[in-house]
PDB file of N, CA and C in Angstrom:
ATOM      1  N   UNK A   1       0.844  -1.180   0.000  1.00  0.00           N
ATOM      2  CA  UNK A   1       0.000   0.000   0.000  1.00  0.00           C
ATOM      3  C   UNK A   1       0.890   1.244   0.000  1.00  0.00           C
ATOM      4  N   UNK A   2       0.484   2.215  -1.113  1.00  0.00           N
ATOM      5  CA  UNK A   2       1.475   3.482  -1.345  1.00  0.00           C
ATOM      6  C   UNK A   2       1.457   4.649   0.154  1.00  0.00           C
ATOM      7  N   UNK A   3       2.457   5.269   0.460  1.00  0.00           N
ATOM      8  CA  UNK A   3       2.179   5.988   1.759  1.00  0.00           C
ATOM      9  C   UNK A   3       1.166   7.145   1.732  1.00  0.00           C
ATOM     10  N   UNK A   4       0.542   7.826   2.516  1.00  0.00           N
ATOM     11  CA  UNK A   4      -0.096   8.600   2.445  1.00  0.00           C
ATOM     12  C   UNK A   4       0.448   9.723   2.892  1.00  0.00           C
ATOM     13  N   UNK A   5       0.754  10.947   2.257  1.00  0.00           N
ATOM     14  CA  UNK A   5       1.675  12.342   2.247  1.00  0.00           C
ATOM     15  C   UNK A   5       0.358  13.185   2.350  1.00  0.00           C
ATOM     16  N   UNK A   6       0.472  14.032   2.716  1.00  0.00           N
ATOM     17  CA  UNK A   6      -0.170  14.919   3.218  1.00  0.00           C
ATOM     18  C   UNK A   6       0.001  15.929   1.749  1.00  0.00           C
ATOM     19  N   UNK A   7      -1.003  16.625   0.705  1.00  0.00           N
ATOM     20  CA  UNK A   7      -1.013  17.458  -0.274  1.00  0.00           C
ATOM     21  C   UNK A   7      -1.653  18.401   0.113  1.00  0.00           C
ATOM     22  N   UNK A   8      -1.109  20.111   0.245  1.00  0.00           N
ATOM     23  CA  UNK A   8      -1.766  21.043   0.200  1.00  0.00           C
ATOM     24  C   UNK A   8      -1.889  21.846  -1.313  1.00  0.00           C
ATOM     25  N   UNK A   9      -3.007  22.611  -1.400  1.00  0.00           N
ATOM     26  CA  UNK A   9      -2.777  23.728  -2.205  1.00  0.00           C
ATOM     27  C   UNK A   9      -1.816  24.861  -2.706  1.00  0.00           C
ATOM     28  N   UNK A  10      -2.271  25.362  -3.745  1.00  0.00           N
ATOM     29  CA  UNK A  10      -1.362  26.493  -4.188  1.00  0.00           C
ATOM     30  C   UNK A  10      -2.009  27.811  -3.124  1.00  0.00           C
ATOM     31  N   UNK A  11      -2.880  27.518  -2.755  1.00  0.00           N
ATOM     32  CA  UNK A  11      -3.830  28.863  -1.464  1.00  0.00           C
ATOM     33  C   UNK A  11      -2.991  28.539  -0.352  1.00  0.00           C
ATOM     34  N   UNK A  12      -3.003  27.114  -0.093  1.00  0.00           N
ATOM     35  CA  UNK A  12      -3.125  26.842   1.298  1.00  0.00           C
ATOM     36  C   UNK A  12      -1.289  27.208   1.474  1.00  0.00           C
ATOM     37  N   UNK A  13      -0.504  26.731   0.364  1.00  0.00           N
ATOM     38  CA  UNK A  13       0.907  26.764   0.915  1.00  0.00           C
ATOM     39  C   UNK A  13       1.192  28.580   0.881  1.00  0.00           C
ATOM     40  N   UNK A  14       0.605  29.303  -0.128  1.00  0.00           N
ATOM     41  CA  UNK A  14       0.628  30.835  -0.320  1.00  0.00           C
ATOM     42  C   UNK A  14       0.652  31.374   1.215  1.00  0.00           C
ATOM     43  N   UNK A  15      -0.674  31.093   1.801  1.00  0.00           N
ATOM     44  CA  UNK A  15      -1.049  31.414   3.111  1.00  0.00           C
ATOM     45  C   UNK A  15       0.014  31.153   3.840  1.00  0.00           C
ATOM     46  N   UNK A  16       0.402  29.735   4.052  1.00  0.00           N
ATOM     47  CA  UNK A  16       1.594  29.344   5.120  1.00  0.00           C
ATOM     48  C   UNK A  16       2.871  30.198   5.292  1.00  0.00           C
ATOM     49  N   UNK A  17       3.062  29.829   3.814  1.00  0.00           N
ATOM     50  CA  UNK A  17       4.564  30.803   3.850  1.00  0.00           C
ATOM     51  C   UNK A  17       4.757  32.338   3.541  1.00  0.00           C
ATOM     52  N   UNK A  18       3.142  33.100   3.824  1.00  0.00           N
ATOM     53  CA  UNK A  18       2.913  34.266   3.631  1.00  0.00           C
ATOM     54  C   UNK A  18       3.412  35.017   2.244  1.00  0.00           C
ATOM     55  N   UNK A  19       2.994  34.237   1.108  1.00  0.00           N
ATOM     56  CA  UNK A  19       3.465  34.764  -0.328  1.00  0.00           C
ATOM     57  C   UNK A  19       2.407  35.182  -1.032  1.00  0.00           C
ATOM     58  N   UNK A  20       2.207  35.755  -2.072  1.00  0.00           N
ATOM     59  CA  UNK A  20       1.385  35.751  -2.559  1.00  0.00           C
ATOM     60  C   UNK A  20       1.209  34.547  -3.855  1.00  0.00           C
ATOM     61  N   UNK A  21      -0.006  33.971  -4.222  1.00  0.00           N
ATOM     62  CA  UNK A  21       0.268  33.005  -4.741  1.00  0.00           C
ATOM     63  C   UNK A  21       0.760  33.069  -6.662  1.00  0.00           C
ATOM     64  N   UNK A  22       0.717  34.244  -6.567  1.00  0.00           N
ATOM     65  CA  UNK A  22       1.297  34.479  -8.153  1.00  0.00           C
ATOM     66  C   UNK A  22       2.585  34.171  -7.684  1.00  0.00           C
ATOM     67  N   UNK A  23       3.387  34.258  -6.687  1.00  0.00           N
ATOM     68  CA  UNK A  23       4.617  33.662  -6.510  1.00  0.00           C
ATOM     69  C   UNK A  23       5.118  32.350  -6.620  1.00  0.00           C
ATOM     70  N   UNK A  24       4.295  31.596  -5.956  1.00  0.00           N
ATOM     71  CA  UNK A  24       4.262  30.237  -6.052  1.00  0.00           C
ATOM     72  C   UNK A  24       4.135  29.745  -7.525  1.00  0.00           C
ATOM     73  N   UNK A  25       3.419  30.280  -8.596  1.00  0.00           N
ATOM     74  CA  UNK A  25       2.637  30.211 -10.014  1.00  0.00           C
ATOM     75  C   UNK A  25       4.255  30.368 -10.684  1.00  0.00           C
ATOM     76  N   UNK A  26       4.687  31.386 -10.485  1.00  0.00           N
ATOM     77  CA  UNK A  26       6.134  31.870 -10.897  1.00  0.00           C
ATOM     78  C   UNK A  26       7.387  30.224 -10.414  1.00  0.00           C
ATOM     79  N   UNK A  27       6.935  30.504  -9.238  1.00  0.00           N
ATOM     80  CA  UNK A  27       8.540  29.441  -9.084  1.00  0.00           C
ATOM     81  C   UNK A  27       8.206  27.954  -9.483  1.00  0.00           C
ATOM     82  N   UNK A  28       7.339  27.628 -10.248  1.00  0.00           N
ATOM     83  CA  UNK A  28       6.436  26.463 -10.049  1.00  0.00           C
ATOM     84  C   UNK A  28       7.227  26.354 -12.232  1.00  0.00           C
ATOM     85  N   UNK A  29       6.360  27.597 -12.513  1.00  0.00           N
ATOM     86  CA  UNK A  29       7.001  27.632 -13.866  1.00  0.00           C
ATOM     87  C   UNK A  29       8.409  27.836 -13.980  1.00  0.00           C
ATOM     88  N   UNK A  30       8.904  28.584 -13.485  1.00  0.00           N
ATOM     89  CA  UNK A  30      10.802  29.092 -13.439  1.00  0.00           C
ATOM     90  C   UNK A  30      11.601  27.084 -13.015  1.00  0.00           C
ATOM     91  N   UNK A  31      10.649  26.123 -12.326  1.00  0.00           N
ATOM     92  CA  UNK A  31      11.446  25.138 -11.989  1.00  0.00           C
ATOM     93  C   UNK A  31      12.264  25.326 -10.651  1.00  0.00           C
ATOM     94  N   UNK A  32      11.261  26.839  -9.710  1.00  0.00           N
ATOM     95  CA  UNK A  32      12.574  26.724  -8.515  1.00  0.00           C
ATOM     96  C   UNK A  32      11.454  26.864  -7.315  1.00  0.00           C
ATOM     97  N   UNK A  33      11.706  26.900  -6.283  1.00  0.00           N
ATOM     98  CA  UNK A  33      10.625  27.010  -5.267  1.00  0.00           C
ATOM     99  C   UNK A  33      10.700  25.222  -4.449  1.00  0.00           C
ATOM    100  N   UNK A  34       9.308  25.113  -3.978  1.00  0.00           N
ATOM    101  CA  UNK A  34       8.787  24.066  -3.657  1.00  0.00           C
ATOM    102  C   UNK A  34       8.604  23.049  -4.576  1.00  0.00           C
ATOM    103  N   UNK A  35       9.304  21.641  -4.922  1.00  0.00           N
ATOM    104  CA  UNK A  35       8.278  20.991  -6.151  1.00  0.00           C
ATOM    105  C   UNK A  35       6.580  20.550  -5.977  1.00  0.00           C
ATOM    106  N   UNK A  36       6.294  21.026  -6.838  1.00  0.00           N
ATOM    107  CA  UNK A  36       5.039  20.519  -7.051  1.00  0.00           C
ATOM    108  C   UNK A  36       4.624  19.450  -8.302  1.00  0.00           C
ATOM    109  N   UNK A  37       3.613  18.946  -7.813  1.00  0.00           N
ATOM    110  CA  UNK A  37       2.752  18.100  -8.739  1.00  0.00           C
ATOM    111  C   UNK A  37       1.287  18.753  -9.347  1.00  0.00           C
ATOM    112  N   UNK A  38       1.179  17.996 -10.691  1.00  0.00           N
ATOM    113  CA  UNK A  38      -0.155  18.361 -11.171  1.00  0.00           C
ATOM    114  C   UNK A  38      -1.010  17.250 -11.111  1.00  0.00           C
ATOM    115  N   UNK A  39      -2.307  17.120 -10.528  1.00  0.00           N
ATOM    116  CA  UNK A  39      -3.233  16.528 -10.418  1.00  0.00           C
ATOM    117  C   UNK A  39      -4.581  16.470 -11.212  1.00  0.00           C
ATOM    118  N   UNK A  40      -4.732  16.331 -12.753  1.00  0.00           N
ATOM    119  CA  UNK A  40      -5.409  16.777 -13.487  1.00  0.00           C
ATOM    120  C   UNK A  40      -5.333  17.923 -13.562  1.00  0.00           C
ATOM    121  N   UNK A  41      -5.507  19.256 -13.316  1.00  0.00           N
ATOM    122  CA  UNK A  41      -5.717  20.384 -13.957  1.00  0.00           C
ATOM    123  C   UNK A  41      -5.060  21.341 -12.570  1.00  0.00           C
ATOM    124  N   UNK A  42      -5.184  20.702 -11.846  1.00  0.00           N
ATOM    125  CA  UNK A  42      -4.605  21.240 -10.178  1.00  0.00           C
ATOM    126  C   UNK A  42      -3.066  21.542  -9.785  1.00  0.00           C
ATOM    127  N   UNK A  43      -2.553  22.341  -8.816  1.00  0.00           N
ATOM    128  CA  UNK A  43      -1.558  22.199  -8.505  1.00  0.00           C
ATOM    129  C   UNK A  43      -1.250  21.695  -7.188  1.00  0.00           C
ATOM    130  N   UNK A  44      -0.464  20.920  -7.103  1.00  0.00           N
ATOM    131  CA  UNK A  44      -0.518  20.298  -5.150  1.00  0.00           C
ATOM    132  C   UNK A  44       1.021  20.540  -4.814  1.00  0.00           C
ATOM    133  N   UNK A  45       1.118  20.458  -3.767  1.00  0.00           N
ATOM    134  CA  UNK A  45       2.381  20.104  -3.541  1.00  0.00           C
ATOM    135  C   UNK A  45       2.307  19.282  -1.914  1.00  0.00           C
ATOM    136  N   UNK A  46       3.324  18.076  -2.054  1.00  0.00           N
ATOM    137  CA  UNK A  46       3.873  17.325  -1.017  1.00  0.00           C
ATOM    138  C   UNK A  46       4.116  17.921   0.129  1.00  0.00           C
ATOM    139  N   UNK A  47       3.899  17.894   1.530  1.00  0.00           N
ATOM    140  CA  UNK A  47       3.862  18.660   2.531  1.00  0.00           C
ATOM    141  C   UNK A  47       5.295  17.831   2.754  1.00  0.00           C
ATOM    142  N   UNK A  48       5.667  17.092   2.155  1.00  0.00           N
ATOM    143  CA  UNK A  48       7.467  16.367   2.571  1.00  0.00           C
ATOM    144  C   UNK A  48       8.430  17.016   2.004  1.00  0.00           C
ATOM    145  N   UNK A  49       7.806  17.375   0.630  1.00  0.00           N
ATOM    146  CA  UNK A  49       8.889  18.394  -0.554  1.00  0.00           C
ATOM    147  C   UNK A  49       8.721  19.695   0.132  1.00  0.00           C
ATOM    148  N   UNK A  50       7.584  20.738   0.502  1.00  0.00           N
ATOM    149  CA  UNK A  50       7.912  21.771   1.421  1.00  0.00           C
ATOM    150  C   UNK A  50       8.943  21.894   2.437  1.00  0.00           C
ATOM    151  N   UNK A  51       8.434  21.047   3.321  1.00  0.00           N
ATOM    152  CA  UNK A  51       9.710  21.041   4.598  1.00  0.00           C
ATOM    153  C   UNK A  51      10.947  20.737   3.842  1.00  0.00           C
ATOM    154  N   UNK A  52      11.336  19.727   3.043  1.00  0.00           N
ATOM    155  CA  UNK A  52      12.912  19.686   2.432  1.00  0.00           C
ATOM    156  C   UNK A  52      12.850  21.269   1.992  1.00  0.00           C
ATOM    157  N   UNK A  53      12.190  21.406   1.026  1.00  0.00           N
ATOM    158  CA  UNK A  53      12.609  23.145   0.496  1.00  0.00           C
ATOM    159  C   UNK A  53      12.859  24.179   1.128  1.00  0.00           C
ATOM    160  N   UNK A  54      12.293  23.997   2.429  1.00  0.00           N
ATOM    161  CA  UNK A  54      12.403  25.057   3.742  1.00  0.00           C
ATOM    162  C   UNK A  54      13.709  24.141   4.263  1.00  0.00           C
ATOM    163  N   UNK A  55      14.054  23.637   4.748  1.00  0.00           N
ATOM    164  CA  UNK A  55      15.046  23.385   5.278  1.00  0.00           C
ATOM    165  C   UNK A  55      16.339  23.598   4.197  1.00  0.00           C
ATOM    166  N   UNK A  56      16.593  23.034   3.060  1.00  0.00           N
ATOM    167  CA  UNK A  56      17.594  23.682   1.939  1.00  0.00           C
ATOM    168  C   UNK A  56      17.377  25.176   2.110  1.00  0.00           C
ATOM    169  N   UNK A  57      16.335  26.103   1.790  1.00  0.00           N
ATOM    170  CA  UNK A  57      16.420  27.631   2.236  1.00  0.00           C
ATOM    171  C   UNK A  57      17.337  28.052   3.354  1.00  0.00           C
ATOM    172  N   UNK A  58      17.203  27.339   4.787  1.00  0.00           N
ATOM    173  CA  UNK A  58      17.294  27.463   6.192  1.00  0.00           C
ATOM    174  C   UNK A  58      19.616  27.290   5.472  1.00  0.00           C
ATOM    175  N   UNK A  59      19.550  26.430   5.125  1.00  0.00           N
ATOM    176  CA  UNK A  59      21.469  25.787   5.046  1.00  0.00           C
ATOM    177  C   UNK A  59      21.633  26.841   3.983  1.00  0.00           C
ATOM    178  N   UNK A  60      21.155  27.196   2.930  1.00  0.00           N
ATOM    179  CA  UNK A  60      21.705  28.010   1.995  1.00  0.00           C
ATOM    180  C   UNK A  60      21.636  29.347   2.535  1.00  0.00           C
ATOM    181  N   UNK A  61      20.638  30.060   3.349  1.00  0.00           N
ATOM    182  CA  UNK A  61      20.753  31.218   4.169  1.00  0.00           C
ATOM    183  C   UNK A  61      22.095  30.702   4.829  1.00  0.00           C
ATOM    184  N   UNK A  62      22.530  30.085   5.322  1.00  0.00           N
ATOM    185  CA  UNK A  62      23.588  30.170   6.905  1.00  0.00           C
ATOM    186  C   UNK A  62      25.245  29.952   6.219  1.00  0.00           C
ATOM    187  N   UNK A  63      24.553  29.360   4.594  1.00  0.00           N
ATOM    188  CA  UNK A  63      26.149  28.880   3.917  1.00  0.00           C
ATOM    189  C   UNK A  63      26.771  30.672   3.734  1.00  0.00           C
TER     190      UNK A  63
END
């Protein structure tokens, strides 16, 4: 049985990380940001790929 990951929105992660979500739309197309997935017509992203992306942010701030 495949694991179950937790998927938020392009709203819901906007909100979290206080962006606006044309930002997210941007780094999603540019190939940089959070990875995301498309779900038929949707955008999601992995609440596992967030935290890695925040934590790479967190080491590349301190490098």
């Amino acid at each position: 049985m495949p694991s179950k990951q937790k998927l938020v929105t392009r709203v819901e992660l906007a909100e979290y990380l206080g962006l606006p979500i044309a930002t997210l739309a941007q780094w999603s197309y540019r190939g940089t940001g959070p990875r995301s997935i498309k779900v038929g017509r949707h955008v999601r992203y992995r609440w596992t790929d967030v935290e890695r992306w925040l934590d790479e942010q967190s080491r590349g701030a301190a490098a």
